[in-house]
C-alpha atoms as a PDB file:
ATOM      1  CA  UNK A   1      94.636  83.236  88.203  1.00  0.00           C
ATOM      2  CA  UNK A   2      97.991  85.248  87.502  1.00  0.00           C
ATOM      3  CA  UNK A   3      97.899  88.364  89.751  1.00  0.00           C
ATOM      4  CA  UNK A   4     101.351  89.961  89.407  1.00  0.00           C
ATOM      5  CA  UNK A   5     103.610  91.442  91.966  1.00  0.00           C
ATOM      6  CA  UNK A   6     105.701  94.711  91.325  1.00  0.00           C
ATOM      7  CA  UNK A   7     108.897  92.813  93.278  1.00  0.00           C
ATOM      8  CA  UNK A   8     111.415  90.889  91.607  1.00  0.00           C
ATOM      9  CA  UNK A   9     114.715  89.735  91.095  1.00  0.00           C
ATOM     10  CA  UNK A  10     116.231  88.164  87.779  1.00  0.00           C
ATOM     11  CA  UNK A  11     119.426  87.227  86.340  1.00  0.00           C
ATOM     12  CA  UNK A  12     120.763  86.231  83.113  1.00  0.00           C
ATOM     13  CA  UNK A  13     124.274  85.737  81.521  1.00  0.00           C
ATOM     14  CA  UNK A  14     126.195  84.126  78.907  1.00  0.00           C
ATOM     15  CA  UNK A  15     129.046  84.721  76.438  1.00  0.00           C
ATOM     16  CA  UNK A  16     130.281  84.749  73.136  1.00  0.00           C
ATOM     17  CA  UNK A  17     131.883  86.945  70.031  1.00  0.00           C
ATOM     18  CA  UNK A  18     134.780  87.369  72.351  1.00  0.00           C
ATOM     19  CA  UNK A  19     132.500  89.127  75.721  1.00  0.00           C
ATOM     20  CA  UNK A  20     130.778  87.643  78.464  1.00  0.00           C
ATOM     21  CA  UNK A  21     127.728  89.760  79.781  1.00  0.00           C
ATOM     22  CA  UNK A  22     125.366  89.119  82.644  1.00  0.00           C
ATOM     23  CA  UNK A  23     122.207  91.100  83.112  1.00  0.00           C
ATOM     24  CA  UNK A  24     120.935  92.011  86.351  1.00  0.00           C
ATOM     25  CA  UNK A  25     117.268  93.168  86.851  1.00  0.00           C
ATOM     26  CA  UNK A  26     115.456  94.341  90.082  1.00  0.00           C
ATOM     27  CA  UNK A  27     112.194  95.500  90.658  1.00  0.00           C
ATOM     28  CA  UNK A  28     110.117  97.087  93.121  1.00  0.00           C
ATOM     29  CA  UNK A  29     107.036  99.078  93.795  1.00  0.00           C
ATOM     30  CA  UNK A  30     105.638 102.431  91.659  1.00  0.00           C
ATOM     31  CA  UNK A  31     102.873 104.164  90.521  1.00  0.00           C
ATOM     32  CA  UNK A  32     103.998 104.030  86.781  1.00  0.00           C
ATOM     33  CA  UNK A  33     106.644 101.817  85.031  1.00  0.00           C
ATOM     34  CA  UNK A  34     109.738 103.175  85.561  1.00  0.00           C
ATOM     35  CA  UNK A  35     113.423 101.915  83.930  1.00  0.00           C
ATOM     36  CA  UNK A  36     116.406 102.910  85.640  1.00  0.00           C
ATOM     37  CA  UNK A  37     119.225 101.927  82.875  1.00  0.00           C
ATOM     38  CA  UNK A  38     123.164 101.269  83.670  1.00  0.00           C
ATOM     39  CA  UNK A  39     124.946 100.128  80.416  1.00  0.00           C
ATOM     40  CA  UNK A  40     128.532  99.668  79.578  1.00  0.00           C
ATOM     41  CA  UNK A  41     130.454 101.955  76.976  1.00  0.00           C
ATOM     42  CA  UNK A  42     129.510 100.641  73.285  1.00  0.00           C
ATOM     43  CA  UNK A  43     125.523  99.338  74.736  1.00  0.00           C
ATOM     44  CA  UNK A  44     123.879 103.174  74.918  1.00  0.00           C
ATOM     45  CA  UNK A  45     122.439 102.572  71.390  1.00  0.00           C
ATOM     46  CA  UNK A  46     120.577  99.390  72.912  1.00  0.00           C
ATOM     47  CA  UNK A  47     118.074 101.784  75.232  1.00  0.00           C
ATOM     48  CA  UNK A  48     115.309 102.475  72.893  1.00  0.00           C
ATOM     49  CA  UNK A  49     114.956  98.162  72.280  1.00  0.00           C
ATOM     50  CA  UNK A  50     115.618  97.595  76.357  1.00  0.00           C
ATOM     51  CA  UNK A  51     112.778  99.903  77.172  1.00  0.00           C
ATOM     52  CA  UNK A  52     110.360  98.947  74.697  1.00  0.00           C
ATOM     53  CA  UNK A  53     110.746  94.990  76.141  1.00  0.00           C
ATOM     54  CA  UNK A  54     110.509  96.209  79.647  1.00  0.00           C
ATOM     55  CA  UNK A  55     106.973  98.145  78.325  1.00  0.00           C
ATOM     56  CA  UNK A  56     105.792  94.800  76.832  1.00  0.00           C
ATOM     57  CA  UNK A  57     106.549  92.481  79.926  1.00  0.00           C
ATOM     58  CA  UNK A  58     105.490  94.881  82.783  1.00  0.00           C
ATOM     59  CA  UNK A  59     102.561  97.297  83.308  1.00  0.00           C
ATOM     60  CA  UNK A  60     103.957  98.652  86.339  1.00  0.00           C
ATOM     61  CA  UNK A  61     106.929  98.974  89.060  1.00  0.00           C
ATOM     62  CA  UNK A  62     110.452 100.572  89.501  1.00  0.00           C
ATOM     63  CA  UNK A  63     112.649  98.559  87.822  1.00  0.00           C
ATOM     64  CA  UNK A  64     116.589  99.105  88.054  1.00  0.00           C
ATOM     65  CA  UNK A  65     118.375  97.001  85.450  1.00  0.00           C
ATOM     66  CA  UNK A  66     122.566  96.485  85.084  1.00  0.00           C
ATOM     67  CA  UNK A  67     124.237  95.101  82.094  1.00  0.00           C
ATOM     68  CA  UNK A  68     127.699  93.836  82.570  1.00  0.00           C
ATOM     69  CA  UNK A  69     130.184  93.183  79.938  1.00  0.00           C
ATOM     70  CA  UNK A  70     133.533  91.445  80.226  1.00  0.00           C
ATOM     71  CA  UNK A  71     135.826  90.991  77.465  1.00  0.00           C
ATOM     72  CA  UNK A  72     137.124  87.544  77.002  1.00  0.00           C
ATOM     73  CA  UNK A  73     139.917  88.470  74.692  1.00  0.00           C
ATOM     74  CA  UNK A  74     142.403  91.109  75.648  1.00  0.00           C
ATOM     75  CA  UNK A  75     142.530  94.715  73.671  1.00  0.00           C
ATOM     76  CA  UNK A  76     145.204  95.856  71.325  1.00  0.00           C
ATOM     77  CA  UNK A  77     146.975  98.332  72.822  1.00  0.00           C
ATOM     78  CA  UNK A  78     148.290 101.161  70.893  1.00  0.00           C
ATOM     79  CA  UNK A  79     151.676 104.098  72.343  1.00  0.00           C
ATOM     80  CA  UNK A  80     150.178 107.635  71.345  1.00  0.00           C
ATOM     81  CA  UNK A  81     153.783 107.947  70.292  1.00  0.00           C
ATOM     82  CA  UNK A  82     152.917 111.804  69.443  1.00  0.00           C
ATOM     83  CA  UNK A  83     152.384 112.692  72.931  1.00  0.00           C
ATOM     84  CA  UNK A  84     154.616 110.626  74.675  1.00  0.00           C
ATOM     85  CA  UNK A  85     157.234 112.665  72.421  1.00  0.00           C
ATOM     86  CA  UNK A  86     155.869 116.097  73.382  1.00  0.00           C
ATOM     87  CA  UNK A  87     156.727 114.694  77.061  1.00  0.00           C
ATOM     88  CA  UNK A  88     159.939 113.556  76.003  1.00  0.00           C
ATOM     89  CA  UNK A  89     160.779 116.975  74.978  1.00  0.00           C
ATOM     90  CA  UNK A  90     159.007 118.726  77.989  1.00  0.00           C
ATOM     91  CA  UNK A  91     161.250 116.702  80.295  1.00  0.00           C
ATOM     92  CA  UNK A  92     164.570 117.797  78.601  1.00  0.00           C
ATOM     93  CA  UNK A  93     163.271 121.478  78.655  1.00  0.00           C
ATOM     94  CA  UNK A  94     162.777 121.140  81.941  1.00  0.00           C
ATOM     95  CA  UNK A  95     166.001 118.761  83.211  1.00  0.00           C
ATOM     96  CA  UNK A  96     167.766 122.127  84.216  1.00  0.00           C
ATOM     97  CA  UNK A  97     165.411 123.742  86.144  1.00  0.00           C
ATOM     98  CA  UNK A  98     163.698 121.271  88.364  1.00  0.00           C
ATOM     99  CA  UNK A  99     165.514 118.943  90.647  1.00  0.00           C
ATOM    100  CA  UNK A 100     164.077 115.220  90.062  1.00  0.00           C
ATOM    101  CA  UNK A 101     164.733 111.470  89.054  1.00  0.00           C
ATOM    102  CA  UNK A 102     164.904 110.948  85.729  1.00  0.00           C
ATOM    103  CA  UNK A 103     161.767 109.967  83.996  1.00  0.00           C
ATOM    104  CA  UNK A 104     161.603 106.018  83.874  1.00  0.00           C
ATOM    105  CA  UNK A 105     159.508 103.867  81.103  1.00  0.00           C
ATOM    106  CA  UNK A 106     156.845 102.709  83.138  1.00  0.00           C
ATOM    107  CA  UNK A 107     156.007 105.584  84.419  1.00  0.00           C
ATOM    108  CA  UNK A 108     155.876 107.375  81.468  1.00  0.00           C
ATOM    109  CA  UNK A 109     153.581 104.959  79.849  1.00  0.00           C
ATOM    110  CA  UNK A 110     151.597 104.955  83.024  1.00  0.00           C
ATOM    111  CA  UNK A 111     150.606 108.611  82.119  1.00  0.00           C
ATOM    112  CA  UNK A 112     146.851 109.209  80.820  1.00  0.00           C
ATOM    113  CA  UNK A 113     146.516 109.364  76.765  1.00  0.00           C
ATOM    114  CA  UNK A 114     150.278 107.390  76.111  1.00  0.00           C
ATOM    115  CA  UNK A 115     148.716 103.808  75.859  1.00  0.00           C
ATOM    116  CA  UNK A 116     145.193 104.050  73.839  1.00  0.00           C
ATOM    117  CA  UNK A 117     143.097 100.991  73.336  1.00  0.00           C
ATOM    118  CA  UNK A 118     142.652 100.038  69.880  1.00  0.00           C
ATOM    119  CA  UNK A 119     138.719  99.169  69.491  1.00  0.00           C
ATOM    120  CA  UNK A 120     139.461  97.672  65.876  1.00  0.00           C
ATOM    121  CA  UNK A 121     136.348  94.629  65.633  1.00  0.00           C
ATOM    122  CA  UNK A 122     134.807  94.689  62.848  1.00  0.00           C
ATOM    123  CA  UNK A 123     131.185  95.849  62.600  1.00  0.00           C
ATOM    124  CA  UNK A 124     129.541  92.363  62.476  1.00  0.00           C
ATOM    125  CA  UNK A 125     130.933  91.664  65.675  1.00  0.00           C
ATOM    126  CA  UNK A 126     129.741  94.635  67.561  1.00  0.00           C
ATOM    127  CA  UNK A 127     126.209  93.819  65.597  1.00  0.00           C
ATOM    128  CA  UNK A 128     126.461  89.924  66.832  1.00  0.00           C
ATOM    129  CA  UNK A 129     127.847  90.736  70.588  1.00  0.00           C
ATOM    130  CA  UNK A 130     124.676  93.451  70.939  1.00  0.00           C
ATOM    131  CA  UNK A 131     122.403  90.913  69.573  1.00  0.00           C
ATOM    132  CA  UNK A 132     123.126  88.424  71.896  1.00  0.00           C
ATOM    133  CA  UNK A 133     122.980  90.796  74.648  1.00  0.00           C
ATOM    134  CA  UNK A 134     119.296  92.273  73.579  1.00  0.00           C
ATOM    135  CA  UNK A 135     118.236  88.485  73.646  1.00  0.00           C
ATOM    136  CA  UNK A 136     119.999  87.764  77.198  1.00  0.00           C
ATOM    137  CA  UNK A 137     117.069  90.957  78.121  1.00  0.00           C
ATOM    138  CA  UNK A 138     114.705  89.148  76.600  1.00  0.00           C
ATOM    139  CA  UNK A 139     115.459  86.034  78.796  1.00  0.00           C
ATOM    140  CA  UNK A 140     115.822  87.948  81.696  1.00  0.00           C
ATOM    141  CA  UNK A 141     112.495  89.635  81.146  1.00  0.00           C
ATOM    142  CA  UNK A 142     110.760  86.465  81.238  1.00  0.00           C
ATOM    143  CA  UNK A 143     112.737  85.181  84.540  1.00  0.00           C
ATOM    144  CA  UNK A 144     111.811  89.015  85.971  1.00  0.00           C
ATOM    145  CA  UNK A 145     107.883  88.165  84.968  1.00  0.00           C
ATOM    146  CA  UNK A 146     107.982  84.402  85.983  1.00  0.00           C
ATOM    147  CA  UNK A 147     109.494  85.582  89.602  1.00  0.00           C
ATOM    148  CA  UNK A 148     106.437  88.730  90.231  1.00  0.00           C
ATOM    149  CA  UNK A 149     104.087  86.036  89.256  1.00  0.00           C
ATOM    150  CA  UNK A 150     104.904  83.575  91.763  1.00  0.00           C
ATOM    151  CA  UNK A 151     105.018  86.977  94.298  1.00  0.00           C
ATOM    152  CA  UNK A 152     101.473  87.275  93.442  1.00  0.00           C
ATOM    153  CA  UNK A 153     100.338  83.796  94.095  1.00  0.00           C
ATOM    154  CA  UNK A 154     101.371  84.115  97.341  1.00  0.00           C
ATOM    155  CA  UNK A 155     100.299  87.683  97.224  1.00  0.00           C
ATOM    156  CA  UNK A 156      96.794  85.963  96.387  1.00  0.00           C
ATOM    157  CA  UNK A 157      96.543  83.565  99.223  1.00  0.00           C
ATOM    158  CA  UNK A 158      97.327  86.316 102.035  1.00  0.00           C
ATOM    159  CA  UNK A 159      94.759  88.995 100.363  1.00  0.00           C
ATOM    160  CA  UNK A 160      92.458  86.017  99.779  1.00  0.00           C
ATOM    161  CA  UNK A 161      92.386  85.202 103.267  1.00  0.00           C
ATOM    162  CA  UNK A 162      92.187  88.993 104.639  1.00  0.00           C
ATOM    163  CA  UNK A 163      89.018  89.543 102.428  1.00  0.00           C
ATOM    164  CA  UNK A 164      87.167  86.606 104.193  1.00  0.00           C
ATOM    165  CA  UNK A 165      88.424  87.849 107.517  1.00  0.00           C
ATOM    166  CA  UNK A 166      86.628  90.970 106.490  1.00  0.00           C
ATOM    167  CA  UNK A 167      83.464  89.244 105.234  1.00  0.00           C
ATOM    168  CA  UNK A 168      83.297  87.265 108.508  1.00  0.00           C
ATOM    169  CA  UNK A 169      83.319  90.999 110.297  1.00  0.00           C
ATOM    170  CA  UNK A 170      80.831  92.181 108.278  1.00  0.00           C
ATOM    171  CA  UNK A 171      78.385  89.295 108.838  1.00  0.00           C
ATOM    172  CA  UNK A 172      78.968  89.357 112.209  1.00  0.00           C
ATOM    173  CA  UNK A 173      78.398  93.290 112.280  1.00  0.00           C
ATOM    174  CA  UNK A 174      74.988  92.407 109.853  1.00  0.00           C
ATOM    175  CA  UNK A 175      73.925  90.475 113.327  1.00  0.00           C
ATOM    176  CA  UNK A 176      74.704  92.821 116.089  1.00  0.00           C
ATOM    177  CA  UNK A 177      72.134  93.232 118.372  1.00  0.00           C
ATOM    178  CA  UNK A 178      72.531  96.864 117.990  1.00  0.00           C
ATOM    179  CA  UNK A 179      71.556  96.870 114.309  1.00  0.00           C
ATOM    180  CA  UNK A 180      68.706  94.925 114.382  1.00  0.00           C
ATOM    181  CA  UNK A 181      64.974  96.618 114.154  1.00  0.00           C
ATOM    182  CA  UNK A 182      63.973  96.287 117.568  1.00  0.00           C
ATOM    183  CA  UNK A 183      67.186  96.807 119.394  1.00  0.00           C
ATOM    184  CA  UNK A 184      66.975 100.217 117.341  1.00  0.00           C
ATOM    185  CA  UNK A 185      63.528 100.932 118.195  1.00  0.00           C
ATOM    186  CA  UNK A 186      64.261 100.350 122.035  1.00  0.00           C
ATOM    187  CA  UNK A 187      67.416 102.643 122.152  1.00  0.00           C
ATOM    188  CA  UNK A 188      65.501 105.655 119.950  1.00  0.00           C
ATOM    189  CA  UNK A 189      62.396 105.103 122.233  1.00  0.00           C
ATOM    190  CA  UNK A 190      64.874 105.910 125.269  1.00  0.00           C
ATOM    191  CA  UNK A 191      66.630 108.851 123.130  1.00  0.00           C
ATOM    192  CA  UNK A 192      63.166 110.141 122.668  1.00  0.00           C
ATOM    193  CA  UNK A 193      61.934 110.073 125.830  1.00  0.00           C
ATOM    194  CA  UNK A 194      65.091 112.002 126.997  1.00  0.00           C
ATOM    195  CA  UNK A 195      64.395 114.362 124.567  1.00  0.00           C
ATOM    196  CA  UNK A 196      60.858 114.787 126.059  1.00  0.00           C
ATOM    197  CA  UNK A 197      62.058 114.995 129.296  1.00  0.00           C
ATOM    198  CA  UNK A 198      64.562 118.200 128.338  1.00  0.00           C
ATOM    199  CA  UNK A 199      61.679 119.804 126.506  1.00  0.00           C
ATOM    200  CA  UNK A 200      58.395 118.349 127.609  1.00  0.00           C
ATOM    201  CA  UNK A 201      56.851 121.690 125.509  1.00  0.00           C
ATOM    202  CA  UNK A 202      58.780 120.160 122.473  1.00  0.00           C
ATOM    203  CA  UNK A 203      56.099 119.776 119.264  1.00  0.00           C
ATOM    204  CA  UNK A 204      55.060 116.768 117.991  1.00  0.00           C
ATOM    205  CA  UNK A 205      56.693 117.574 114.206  1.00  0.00           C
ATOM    206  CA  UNK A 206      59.806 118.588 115.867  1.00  0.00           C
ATOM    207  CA  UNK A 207      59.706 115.287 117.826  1.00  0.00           C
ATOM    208  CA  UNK A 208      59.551 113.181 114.978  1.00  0.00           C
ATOM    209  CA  UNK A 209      62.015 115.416 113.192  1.00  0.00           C
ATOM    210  CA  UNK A 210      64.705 114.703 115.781  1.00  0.00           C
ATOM    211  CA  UNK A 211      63.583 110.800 116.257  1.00  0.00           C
ATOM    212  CA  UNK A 212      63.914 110.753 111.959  1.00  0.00           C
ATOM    213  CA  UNK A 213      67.166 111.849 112.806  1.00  0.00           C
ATOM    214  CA  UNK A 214      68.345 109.523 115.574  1.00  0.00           C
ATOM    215  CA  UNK A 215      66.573 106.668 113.248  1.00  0.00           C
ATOM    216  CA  UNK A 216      69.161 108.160 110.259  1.00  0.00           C
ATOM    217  CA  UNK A 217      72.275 108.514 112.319  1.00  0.00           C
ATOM    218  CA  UNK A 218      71.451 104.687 114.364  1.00  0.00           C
ATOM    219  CA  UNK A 219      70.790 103.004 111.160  1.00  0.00           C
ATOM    220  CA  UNK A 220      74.325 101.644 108.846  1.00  0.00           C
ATOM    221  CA  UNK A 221      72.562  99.074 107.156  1.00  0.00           C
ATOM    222  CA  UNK A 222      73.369 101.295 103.997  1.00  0.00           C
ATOM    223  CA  UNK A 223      76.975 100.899 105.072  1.00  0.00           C
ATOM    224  CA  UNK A 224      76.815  97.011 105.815  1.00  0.00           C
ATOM    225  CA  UNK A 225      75.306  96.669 102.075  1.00  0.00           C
ATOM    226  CA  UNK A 226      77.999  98.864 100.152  1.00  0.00           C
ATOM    227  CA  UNK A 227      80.765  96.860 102.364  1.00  0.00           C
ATOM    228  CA  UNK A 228      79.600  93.623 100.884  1.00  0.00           C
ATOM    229  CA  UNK A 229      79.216  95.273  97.536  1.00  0.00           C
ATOM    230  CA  UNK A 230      82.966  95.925  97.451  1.00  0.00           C
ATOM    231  CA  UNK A 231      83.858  92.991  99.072  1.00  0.00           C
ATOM    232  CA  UNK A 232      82.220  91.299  96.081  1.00  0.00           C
ATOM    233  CA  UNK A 233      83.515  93.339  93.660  1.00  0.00           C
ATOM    234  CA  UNK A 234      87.201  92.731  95.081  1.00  0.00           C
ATOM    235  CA  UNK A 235      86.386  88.852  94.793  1.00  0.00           C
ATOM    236  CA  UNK A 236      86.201  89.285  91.031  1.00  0.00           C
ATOM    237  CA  UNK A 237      89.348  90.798  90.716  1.00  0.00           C
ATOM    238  CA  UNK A 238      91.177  88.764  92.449  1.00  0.00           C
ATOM    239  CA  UNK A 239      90.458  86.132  89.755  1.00  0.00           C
ATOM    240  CA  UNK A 240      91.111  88.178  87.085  1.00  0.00           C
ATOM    241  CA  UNK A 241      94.511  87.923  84.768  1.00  0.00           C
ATOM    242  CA  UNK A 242      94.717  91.995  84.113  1.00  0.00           C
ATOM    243  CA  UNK A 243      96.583  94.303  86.438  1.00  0.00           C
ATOM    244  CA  UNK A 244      94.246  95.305  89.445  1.00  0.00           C
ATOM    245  CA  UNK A 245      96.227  96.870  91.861  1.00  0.00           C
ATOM    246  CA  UNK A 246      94.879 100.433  90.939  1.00  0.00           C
ATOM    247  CA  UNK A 247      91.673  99.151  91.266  1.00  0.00           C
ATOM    248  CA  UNK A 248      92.149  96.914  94.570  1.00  0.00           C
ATOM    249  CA  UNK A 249      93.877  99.960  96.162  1.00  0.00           C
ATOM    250  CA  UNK A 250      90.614 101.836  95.581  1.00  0.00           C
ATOM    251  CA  UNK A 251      88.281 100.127  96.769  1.00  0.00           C
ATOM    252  CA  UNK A 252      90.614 100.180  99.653  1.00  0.00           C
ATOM    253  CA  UNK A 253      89.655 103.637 100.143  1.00  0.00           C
ATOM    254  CA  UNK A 254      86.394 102.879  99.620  1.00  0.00           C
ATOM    255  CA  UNK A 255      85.991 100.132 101.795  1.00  0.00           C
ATOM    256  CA  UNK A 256      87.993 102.443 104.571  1.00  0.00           C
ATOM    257  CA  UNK A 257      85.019 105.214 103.898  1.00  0.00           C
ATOM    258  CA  UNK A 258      82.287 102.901 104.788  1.00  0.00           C
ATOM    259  CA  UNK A 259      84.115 101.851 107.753  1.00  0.00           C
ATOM    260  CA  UNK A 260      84.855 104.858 109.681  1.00  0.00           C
ATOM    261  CA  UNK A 261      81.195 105.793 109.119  1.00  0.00           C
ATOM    262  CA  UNK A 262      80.088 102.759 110.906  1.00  0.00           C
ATOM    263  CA  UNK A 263      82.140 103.448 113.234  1.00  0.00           C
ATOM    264  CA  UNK A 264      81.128 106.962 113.588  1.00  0.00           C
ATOM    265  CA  UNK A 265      77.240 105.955 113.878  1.00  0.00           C
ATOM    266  CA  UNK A 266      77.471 103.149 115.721  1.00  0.00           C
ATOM    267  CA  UNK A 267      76.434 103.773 119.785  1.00  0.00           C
ATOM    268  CA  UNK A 268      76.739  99.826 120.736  1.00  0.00           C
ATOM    269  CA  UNK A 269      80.381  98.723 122.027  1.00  0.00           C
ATOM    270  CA  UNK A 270      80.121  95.851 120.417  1.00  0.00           C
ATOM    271  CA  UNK A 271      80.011  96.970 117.026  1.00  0.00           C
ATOM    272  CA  UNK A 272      82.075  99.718 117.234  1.00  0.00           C
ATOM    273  CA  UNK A 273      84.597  96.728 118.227  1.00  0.00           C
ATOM    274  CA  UNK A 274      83.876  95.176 114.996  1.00  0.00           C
ATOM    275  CA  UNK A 275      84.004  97.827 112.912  1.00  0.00           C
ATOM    276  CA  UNK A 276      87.509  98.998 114.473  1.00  0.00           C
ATOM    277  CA  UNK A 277      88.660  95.229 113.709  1.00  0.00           C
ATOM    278  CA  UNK A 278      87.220  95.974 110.171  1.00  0.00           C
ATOM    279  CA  UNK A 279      89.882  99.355 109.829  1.00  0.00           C
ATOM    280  CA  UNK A 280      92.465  97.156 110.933  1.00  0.00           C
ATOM    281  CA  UNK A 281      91.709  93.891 108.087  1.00  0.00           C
ATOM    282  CA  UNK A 282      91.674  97.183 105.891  1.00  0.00           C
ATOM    283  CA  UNK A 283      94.894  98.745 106.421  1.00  0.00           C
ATOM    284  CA  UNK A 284      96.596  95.313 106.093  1.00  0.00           C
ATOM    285  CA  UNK A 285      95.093  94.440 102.898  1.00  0.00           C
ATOM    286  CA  UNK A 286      95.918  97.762 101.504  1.00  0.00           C
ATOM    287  CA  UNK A 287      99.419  97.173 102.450  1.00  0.00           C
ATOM    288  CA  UNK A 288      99.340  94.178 100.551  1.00  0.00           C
ATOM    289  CA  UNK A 289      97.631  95.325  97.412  1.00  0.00           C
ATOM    290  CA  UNK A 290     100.631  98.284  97.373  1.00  0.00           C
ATOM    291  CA  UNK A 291     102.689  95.482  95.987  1.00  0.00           C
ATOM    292  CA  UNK A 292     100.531  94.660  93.164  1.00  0.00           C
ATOM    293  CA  UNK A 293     100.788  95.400  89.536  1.00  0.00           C
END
């Protein structure tokens, strides 16, 4: 059993050709798989590769994933001696006209566009430091996958554990007094009766109509069976290795459906209790299954 959750944390670093990178991954809940990139200057070309290993790890979740780079050797730095000329020559021009300090080294050097940073490794090291960044992903992929699974064993054990709190409702709802035969028969013999009484020239067909009727709308055996259907049904998938939390979440719904109608039909107190505790299991297990692949 390997259900998978859609939350996550992983982290993965190391160094070499001169950088040290760390990769930071975080996921969360979605209806679709959904990458939210944030790469350094020099790592854009990477996205195509990035997103097709995300696609192969994960079916589904929000996933927001942060490269950093730092280099371990400092740049060459380069004086854009052009344009720290045309400044030269501004400041002259302008020495008679404006009232200031002299211009002093640093600050000149200080200005945007003087220094330049001279990018000058050769192509086998921008191939080997990408490389080794692509395969840091790959690592933390795995931790990312290895750290949802063990969110979905415990997942498991709390959705495990709400479905047999629902099966015990059900059974206990199968042996109500109020949906047995003969607890039935008394309360539409009493329904009946009162109908008699409010129109004693009633006809017999239309008195049987309207006791077919109050047999129909008493009766949620039919409900009862379908809950235990899905109940089933969601025992299966929960031992299943495949993403099921589309599935789960609708027989959620489903489960919800049958619920409410039992609800709706029942006239006893003490299964209308039941199937209000049944809503409740419901709603909790739903929540639970939202955080499922």
């Amino acid at each position: 059993m390997s259900l998978a959750s859609m939350t996550g944390f992983a982290r993965a670093d190391g160094e070499g050709n001169g950088i040290a990178w760390v990769w930071e991954l975080k996921s969360v809940n979605s209806r679709s798989l959904d990458l939210r990139l944030r790469l350094p200057p020099g790592f854009d070309a990477l996205e195509p590769q990035l997103r097709a290993g995300l696609g192969k790890s994960c079916r589904r979740g929000n996933v927001a994933a942060t490269l950093s780079v730092t280099r371990l050797t400092p740049p060459v730095m380069r004086v854009n001696r052009e344009m720290l000329s045309q400044i030269v020559t501004l400041l002259n021009d302008l020495a008679g006209e404006v009232e200031a300090a002299p211009a002093r080294l640093d600050g000149l050097i200080g200005l945007r566009g003087v220094i330049d940073t001279v990018d000058d490794e050769p192509d086998a090291v921008t191939e080997a430091r990408r490389a080794a960044v692509l395969a840091g992903w790959t690592l933390a992929l795995e931790r990312l996958a290895q750290a949802r699974a063990e969110e979905g064993a415990r997942l498991l054990a709390v959705l495990s554990a709400q479905r047999q709190e629902l099966a015990t409702l059900v059974t206990a709802a199968t042996t109500c007094a109020a949906t047995q035969p003969e607890a039935l028969r008394t309360r539409l013999t009493a329904q009946l009766r009162e109908l008699q009484s409010l129109a004693p020239t009633m006809p017999e067909e239309r008195v049987a109509q309207e006791l077919a009727m109050l047999a129909t709308r008493a009766d949620v055996r039919e409900e009862l069976d379908r809950l235990r259907a899905h109940l089933a049904q969601i025992g299966d998938l929960l031992q299943r290795d495949d993403p099921v939390g589309r599935q789960l979440d609708f027989l959620c719904q489903e489960l919800n459906r049958e619920a409410n109608t039992l609800c709706s039909k029942s006239a006893d107190i003490e299964l209308t209790r039941l199937g209000l505790g049944m809503k409740a299991t419901i709603e909790q297990f739903r929540e639970q299954v939202q955080n499922l692949e």
